[in-house]
N, C-alpha and C. Protein backbone atom coordinates (compact mmCIF):
# COMPACT_ATOMS: atom_id res chain seq x y z
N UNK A 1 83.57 118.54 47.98
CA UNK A 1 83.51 117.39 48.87
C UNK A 1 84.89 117.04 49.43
N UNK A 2 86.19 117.04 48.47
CA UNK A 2 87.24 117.07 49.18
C UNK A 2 87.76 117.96 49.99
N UNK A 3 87.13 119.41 50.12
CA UNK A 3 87.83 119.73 51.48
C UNK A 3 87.25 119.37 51.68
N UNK A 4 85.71 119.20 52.71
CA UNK A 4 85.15 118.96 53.42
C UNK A 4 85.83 117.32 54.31
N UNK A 5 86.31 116.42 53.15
CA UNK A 5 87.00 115.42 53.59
C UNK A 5 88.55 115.77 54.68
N UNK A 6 88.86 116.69 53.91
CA UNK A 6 90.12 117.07 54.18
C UNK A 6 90.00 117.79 55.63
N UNK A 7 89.19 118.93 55.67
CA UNK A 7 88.91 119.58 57.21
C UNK A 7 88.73 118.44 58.44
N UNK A 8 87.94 117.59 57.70
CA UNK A 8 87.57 116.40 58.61
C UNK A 8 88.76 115.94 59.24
N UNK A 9 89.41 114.87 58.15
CA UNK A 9 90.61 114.47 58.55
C UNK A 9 91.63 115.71 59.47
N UNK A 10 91.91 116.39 59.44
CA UNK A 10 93.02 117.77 59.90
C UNK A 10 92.07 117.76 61.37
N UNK A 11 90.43 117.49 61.78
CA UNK A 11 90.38 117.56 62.94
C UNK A 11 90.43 116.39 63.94
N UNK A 12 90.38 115.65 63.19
CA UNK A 12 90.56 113.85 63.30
C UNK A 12 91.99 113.83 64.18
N UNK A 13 92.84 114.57 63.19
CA UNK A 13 94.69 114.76 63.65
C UNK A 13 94.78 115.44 64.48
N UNK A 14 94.32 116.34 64.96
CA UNK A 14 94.47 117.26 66.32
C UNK A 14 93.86 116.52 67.01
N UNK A 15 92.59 116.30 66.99
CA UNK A 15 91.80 115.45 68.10
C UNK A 15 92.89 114.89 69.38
N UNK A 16 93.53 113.46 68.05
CA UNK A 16 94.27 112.35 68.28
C UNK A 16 95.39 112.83 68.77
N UNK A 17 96.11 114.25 68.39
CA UNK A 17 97.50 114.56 68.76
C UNK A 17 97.34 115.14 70.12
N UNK A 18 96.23 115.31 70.85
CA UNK A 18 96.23 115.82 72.22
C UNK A 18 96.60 115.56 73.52
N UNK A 19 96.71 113.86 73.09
CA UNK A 19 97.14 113.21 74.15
C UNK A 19 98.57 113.38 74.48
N UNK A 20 98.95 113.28 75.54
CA UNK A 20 100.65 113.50 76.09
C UNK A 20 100.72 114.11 77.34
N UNK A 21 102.24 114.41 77.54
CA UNK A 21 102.66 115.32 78.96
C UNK A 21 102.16 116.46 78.99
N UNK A 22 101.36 117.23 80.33
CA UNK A 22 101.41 118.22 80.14
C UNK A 22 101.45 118.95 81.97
N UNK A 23 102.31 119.90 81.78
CA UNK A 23 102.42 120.51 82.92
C UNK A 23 101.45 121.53 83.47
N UNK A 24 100.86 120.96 84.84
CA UNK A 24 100.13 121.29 85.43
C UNK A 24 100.34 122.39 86.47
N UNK A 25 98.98 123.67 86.35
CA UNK A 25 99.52 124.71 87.27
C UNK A 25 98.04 125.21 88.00
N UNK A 26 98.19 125.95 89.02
CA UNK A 26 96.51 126.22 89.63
C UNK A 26 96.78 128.18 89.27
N UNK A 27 95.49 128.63 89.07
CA UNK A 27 95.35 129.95 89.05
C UNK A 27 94.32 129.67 89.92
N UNK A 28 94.38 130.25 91.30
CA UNK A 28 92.86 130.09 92.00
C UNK A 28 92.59 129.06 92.46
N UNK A 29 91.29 128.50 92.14
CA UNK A 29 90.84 127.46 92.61
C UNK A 29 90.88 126.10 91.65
N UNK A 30 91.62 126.75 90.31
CA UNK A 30 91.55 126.06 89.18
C UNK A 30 92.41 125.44 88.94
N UNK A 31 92.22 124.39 88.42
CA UNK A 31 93.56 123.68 87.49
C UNK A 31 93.98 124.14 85.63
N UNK A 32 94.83 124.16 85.38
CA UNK A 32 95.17 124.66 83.76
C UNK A 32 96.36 123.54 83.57
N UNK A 33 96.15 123.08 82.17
CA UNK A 33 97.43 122.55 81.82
C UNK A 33 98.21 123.20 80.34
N UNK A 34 99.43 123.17 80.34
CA UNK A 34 99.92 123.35 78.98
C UNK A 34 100.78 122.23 78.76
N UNK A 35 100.81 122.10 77.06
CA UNK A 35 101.76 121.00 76.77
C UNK A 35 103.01 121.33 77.19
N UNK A 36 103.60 120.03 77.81
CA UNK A 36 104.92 120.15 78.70
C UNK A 36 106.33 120.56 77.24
N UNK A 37 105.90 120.16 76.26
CA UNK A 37 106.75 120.62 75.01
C UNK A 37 106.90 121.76 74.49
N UNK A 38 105.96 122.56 75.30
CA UNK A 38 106.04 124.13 75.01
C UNK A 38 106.60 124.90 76.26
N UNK A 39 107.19 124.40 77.17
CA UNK A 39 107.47 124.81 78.55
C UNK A 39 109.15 123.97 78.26
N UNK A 40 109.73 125.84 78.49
CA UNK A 40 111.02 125.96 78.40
C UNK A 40 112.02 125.88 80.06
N UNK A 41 110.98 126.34 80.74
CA UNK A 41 111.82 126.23 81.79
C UNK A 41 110.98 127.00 82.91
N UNK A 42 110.99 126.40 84.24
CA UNK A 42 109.97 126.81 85.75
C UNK A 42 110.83 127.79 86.52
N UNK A 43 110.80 128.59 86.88
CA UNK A 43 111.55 129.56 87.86
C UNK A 43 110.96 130.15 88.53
N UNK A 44 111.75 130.59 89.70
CA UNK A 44 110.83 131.03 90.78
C UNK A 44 110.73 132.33 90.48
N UNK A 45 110.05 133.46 91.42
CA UNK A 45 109.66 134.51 91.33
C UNK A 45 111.22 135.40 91.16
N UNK A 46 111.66 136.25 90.18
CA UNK A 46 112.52 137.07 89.87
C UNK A 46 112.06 138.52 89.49
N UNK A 47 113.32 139.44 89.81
CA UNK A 47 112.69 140.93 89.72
C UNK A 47 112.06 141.50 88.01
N UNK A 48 111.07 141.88 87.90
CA UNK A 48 110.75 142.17 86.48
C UNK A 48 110.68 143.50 86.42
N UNK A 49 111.42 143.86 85.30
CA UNK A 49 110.79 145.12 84.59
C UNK A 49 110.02 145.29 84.20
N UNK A 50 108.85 146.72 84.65
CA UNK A 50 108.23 146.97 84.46
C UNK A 50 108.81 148.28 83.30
N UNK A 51 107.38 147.68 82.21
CA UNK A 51 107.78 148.62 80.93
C UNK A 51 106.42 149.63 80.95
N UNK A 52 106.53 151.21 80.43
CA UNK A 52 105.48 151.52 80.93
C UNK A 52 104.23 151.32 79.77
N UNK A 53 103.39 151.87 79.92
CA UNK A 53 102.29 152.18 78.98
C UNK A 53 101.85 150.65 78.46
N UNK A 54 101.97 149.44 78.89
CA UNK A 54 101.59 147.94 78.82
C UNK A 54 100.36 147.69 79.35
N UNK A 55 99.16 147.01 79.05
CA UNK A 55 98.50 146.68 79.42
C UNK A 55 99.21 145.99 80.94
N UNK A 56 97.74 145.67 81.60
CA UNK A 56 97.70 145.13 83.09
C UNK A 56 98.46 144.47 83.47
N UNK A 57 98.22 143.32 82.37
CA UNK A 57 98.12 141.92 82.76
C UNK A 57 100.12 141.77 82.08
N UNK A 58 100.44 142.53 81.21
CA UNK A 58 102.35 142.51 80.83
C UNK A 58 102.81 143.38 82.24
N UNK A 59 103.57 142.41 82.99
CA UNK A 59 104.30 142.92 83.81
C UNK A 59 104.81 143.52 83.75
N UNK A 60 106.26 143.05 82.64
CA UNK A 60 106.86 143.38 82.17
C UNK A 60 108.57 142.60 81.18
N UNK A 61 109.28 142.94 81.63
CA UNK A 61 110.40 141.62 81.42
C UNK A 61 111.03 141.31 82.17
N UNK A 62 112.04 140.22 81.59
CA UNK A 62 112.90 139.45 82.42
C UNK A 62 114.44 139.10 81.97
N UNK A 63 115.22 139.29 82.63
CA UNK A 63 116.87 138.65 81.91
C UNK A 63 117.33 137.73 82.44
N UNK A 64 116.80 136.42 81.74
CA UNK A 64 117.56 135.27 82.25
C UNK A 64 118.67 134.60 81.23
N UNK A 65 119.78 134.69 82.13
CA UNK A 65 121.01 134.30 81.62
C UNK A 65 121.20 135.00 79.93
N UNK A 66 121.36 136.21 80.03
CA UNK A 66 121.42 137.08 79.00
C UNK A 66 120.19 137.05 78.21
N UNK A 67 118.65 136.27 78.36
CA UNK A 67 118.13 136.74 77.48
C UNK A 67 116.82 137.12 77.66
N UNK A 68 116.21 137.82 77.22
CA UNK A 68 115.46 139.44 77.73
C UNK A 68 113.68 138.33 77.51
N UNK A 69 113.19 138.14 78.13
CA UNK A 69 111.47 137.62 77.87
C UNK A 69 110.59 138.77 78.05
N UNK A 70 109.89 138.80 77.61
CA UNK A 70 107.99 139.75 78.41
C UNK A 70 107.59 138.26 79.57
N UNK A 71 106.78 138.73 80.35
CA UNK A 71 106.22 137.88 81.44
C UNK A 71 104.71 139.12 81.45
N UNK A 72 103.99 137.74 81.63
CA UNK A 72 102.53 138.16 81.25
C UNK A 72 102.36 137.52 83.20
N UNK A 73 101.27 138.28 83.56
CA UNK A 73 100.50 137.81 85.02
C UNK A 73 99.02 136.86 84.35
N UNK A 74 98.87 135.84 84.26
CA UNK A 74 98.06 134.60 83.75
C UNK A 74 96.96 134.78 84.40
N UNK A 75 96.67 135.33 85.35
CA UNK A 75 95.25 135.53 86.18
C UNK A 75 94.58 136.65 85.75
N UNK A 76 95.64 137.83 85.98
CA UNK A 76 95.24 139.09 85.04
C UNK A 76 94.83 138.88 83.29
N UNK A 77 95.68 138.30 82.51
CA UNK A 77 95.26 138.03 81.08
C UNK A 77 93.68 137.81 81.21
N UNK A 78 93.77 136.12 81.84
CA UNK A 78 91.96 135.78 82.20
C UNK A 78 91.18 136.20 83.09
N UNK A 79 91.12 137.95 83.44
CA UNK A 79 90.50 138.57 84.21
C UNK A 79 89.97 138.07 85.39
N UNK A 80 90.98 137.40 86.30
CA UNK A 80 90.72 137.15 87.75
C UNK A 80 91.16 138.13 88.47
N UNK A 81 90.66 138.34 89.77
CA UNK A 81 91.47 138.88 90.61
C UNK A 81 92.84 139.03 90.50
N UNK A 82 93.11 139.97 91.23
CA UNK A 82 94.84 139.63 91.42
C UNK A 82 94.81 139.23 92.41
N UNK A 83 96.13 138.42 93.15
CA UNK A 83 96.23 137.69 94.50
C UNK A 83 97.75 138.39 94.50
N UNK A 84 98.45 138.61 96.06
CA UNK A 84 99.80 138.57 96.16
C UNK A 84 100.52 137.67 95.54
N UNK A 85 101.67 137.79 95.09
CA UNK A 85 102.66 136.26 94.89
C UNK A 85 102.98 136.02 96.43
N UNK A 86 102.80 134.52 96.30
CA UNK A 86 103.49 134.17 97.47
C UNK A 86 104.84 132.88 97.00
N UNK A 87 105.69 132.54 98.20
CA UNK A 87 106.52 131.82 97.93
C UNK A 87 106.36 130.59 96.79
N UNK A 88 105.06 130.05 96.98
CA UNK A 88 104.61 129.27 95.73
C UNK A 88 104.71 129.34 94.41
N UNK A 89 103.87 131.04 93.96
CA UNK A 89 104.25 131.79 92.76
C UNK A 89 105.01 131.51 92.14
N UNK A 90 104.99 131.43 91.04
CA UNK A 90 106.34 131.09 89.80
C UNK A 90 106.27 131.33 88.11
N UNK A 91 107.14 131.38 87.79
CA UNK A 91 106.81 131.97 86.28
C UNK A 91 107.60 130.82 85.24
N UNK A 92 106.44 130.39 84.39
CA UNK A 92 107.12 129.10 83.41
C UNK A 92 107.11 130.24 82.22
N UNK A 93 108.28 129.10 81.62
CA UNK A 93 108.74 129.80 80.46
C UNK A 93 108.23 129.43 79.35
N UNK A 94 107.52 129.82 78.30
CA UNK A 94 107.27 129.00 77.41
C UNK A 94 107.24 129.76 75.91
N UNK A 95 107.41 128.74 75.06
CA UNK A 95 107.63 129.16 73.93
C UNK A 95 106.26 128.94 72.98
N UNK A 96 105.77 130.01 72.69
CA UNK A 96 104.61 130.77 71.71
C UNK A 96 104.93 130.71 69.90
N UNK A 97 104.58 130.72 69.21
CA UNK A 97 104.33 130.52 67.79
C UNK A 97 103.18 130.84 67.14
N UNK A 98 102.76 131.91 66.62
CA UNK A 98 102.06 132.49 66.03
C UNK A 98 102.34 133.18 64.62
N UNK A 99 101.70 132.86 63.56
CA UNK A 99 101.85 133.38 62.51
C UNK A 99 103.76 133.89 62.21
N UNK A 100 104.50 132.65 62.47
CA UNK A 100 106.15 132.87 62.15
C UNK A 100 106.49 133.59 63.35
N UNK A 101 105.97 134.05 64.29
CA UNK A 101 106.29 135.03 65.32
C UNK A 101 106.62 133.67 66.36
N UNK A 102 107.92 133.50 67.29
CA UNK A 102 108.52 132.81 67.74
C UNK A 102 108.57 133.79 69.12
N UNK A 103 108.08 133.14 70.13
CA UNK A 103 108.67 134.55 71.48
C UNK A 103 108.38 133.52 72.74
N UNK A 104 109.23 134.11 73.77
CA UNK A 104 109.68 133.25 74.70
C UNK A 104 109.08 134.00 75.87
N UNK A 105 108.00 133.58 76.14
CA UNK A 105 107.09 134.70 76.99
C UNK A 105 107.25 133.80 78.77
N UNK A 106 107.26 134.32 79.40
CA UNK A 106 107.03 134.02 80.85
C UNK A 106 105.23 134.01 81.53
N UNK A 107 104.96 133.27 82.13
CA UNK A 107 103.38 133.12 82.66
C UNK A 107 103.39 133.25 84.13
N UNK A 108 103.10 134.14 84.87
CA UNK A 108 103.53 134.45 86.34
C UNK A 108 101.61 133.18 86.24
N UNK A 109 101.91 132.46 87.71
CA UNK A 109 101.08 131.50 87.88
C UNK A 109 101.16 131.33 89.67
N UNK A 110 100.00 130.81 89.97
CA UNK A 110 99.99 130.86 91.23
C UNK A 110 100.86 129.13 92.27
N UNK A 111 101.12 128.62 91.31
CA UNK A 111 101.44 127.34 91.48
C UNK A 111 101.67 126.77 90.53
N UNK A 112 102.81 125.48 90.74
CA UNK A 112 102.59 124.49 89.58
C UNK A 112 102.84 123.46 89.73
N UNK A 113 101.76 122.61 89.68
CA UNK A 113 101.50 121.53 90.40
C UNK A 113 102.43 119.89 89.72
N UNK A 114 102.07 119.62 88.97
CA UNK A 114 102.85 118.25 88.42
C UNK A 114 103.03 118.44 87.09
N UNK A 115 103.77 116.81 86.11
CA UNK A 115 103.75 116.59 85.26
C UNK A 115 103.25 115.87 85.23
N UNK A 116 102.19 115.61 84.30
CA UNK A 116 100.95 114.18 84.18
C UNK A 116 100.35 113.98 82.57
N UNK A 117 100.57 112.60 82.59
CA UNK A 117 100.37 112.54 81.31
C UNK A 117 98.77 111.83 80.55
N UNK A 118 98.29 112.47 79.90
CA UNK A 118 96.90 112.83 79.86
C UNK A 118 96.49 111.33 78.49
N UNK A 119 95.60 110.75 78.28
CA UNK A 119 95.36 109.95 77.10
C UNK A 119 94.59 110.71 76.29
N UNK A 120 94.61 110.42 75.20
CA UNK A 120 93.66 111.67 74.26
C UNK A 120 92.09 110.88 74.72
N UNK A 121 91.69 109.91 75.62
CA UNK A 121 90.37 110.10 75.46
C UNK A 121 89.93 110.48 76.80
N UNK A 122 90.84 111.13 77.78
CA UNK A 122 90.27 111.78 78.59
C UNK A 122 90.24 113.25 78.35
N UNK A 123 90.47 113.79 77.33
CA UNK A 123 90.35 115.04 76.94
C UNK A 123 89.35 115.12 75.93
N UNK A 124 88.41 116.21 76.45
CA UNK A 124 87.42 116.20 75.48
C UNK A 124 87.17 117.67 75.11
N UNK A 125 86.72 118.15 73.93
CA UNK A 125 86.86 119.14 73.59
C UNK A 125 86.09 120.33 74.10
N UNK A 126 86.37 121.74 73.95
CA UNK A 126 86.08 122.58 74.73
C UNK A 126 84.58 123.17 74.67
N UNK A 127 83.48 123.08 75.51
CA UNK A 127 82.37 123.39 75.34
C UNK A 127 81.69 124.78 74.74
N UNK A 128 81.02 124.92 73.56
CA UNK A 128 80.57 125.90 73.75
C UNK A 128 79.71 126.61 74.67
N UNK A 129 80.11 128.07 74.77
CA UNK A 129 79.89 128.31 75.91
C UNK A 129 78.94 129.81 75.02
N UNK A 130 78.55 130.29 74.59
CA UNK A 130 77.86 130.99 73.83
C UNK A 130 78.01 132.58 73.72
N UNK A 131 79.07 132.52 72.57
CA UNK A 131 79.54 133.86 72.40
C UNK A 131 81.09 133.85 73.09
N UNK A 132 81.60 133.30 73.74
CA UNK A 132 82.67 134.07 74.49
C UNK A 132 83.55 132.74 74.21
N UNK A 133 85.26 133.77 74.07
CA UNK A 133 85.94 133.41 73.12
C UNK A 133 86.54 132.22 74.03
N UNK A 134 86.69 131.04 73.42
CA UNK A 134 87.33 130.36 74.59
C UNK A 134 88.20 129.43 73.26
N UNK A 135 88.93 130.17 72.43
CA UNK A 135 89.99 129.61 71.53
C UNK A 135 91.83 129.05 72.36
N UNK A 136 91.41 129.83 73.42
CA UNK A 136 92.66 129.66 73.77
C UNK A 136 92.45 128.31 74.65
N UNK A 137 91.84 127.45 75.09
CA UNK A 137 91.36 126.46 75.71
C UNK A 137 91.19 125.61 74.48
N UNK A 138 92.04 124.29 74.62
CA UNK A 138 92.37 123.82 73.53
C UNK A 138 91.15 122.15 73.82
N UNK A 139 91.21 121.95 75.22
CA UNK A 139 90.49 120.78 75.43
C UNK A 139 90.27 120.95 77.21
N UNK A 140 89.70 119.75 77.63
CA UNK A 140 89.27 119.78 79.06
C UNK A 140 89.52 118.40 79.37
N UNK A 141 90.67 118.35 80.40
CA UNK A 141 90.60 117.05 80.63
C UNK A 141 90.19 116.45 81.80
N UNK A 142 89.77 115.31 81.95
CA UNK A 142 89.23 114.88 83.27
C UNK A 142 89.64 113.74 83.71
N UNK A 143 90.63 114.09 84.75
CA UNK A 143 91.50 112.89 85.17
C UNK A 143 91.46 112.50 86.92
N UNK A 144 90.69 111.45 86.83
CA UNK A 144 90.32 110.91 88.27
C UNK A 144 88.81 111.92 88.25
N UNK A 145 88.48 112.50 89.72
CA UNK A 145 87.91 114.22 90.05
C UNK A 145 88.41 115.06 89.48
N UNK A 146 89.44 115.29 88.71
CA UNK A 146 89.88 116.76 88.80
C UNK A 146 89.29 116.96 87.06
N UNK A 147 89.40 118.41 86.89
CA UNK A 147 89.19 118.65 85.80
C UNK A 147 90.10 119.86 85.64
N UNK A 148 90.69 119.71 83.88
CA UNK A 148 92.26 120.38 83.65
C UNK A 148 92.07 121.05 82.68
N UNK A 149 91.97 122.51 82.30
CA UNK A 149 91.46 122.83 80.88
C UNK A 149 92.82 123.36 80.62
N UNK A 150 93.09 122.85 79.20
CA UNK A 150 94.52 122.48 78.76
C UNK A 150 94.11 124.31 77.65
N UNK A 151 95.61 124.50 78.18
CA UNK A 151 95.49 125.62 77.03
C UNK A 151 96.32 125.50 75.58
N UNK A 152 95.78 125.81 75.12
CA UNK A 152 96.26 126.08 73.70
C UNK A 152 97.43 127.68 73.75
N UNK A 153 98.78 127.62 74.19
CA UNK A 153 99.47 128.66 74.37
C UNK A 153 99.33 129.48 73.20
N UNK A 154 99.15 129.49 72.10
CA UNK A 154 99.58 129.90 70.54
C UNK A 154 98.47 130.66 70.66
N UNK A 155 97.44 130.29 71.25
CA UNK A 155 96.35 131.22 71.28
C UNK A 155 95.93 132.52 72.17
N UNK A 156 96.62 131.83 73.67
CA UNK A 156 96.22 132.49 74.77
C UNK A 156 96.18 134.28 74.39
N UNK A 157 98.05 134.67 73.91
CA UNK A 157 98.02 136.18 73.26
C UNK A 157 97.47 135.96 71.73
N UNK A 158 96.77 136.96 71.57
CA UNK A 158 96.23 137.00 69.98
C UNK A 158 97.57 137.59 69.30
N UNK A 159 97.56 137.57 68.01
CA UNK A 159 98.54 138.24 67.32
C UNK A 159 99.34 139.63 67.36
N UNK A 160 98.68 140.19 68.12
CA UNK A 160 98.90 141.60 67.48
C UNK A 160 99.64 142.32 69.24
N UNK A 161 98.80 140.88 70.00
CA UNK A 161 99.47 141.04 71.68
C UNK A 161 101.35 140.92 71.27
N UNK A 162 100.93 139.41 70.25
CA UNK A 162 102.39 138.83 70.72
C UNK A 162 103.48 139.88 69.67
N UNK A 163 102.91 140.33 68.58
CA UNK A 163 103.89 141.42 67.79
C UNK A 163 104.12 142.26 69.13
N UNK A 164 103.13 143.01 69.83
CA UNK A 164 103.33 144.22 70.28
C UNK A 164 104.50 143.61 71.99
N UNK A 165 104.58 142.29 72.33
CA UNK A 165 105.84 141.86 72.97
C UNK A 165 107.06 141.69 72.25
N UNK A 166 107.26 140.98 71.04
CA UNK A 166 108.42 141.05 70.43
C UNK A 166 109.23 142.45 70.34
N UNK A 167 108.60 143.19 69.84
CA UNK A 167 108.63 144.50 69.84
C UNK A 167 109.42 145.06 71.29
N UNK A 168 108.97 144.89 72.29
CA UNK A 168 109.49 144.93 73.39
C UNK A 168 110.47 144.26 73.73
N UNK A 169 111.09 143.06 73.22
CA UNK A 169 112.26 142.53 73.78
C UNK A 169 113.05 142.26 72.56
């Protein structure tokens, strides 16, 4: 009975901890948000290395101010189309944490729209959708019309993605 208390409470605490800043970006026609506390830094489109034998969606890397990232294409990961980059295009920086694994990955994105700060009760949790993995979607928020499905970064690469980037830089 006490875990069962205990799981409870631990989802009680995430629930509640959802609310805050989070920086807003469009892939498409869509809106996505990530917590603005995991976003290291916005830059515009820069030349990447391409590394070979990488899945699609790893561009490749990047050297900013001496230090080496992977940059993932965010449309490709979530099997959209690809679109050209255009002047809009931009790649946020953000910092990932998985199982002690610490990595400073880049998100090529088609836009990025604001900073807006969300209340935890306009975020509501992510629907099942039946069978298909939607762990990396941490909540859905709905602010005014729009609707923002907030990602859970820690999730977006699975483990074995984000070893096989460290590895690379």
């Amino acid at each position: 009975m006490t875990e069962q208390i205990k799981k409870i409470d631990q989802e009680i605490k995430e629930e509640s901890s959802r609310g805050g800043k989070y920086l807003t970006f469009t892939l498409g026609q869509e809106e996505y948000g990530v917590e603005i506390l995991r976003v290291r830094e916005i830059i515009g489109l820069i030349t990447i290395t391409e590394i070979p034998k990488m899945p699609d969606y790893v561009k490749g890397i990047i050297n900013l101010r001496g230090k080496v990232s992977p940059v993932i294409d965010l449309r490709l990961k979530f099997s959209m189309d690809p679109e050209e980059y255009t002047d809009r295009t931009c790649i946020i920086l953000v910092e990932t944490d998985k199982n002690n694994t610490t990595v400073l990955m880049g998100m090529v994105v088609d836009s990025v729209s604001e900073v807006m700060q969300l209340a935890t009760e306009e975020i509501e949790n992510t629907p099942d959708v039946g069978g298909v993995d939607t762990d990396y979607i941490m909540g859905i928020a709905k602010k005014e019309s729009r609707v923002i499905l907030l990602l859970d970064i820690d999730e977006v690469m699975n483990s074995d993605e984000l070893a096989g980037l460290e590895r690379v830089v």
